[in-house]
Protein backbone atom coordinates (compact mmCIF):
# COMPACT_ATOMS: atom_id res chain seq x y z
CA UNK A 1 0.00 0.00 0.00
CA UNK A 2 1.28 3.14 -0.86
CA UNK A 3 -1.62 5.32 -1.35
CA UNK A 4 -4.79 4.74 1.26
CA UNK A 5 -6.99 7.66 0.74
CA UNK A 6 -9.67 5.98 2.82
CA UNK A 7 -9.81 3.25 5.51
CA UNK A 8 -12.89 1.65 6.98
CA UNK A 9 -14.27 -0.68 9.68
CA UNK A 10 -17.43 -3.20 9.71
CA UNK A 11 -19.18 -4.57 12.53
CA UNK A 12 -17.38 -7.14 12.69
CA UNK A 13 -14.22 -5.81 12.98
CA UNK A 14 -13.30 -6.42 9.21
CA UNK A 15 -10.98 -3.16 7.91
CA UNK A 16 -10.95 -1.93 4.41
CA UNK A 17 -8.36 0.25 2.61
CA UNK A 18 -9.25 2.52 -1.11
CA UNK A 19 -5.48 2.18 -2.18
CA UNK A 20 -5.17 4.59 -5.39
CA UNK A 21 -2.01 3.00 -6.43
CA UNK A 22 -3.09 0.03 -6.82
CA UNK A 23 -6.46 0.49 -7.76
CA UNK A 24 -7.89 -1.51 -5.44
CA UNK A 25 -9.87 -2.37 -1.96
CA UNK A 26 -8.51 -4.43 0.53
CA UNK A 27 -9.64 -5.98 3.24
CA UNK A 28 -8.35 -7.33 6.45
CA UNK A 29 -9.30 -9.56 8.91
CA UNK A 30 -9.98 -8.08 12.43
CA UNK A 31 -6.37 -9.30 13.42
CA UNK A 32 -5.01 -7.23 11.21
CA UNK A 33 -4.15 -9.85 8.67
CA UNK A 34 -4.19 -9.37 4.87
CA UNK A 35 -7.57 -11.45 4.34
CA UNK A 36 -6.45 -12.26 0.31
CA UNK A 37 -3.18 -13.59 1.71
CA UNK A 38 -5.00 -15.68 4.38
CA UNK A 39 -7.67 -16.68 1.64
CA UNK A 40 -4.78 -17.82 -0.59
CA UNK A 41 -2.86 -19.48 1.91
CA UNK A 42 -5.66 -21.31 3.71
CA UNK A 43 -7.12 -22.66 0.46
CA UNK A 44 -3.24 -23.47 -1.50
CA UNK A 45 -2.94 -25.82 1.41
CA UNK A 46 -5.84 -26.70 2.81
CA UNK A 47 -5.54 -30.77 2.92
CA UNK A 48 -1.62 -30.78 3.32
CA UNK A 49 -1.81 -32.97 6.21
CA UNK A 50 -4.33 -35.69 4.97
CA UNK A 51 -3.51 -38.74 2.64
CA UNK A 52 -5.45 -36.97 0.03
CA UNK A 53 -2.54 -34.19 0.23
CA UNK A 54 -2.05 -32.55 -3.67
CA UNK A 55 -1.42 -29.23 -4.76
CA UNK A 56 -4.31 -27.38 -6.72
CA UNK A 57 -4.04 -28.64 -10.69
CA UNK A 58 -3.51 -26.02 -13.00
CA UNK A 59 -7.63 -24.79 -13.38
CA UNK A 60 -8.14 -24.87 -9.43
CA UNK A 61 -4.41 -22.36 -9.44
CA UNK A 62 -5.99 -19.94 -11.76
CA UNK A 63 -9.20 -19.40 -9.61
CA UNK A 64 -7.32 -19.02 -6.54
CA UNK A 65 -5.08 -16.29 -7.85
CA UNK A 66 -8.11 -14.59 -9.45
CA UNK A 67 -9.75 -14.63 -5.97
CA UNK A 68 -7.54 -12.72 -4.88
CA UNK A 69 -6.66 -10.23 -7.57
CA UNK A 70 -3.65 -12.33 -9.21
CA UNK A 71 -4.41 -12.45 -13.45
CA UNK A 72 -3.01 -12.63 -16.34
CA UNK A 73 -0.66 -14.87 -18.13
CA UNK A 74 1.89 -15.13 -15.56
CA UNK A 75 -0.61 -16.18 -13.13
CA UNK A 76 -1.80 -19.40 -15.62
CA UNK A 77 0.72 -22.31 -14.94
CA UNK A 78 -0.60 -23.64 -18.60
CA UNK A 79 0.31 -20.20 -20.09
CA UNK A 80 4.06 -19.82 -21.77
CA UNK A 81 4.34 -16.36 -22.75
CA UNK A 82 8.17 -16.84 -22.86
């Protein structure tokens, strides 16, 4: 963030940044925690520790990143823009 021209709280406790920069809205959990980064995190590894354990194939990837505002060619493991 480089720009926050306004900054916001909900009931339940959820705060949200206008960042001109980068054209965005962000929100953060009530501990103060990046909620996309959480969101990404949580759902990138979310069976790790069961005997299903796999990472996300290359469709499930792209509609994490996009969740959280990640697009674009560089973002699509099946894309080769090199």
């Amino acid at each position: 963030m480089k720009s926050v021209r306004a900054v916001a709280v909900d009931r339940q406790g959820f705060i949200y940044t206008g960042d001109d920069d980068l054209g965005r809205l962000q929100r953060f959990n009530p501990d103060g925690s990046l909620e996309s980064l959480h969101y990404l995190a949580t759902t990138w590894y979310e069976n790790r520790l069961t005997v299903e354990s796999r990472r996300p194939g290359p469709d499930e990837m792209v509609e994490i990143f996009a969740r959280v505002g990640l697009e674009g060619p560089f973002w699509d493991p099946q894309a080769d823009p090199w």
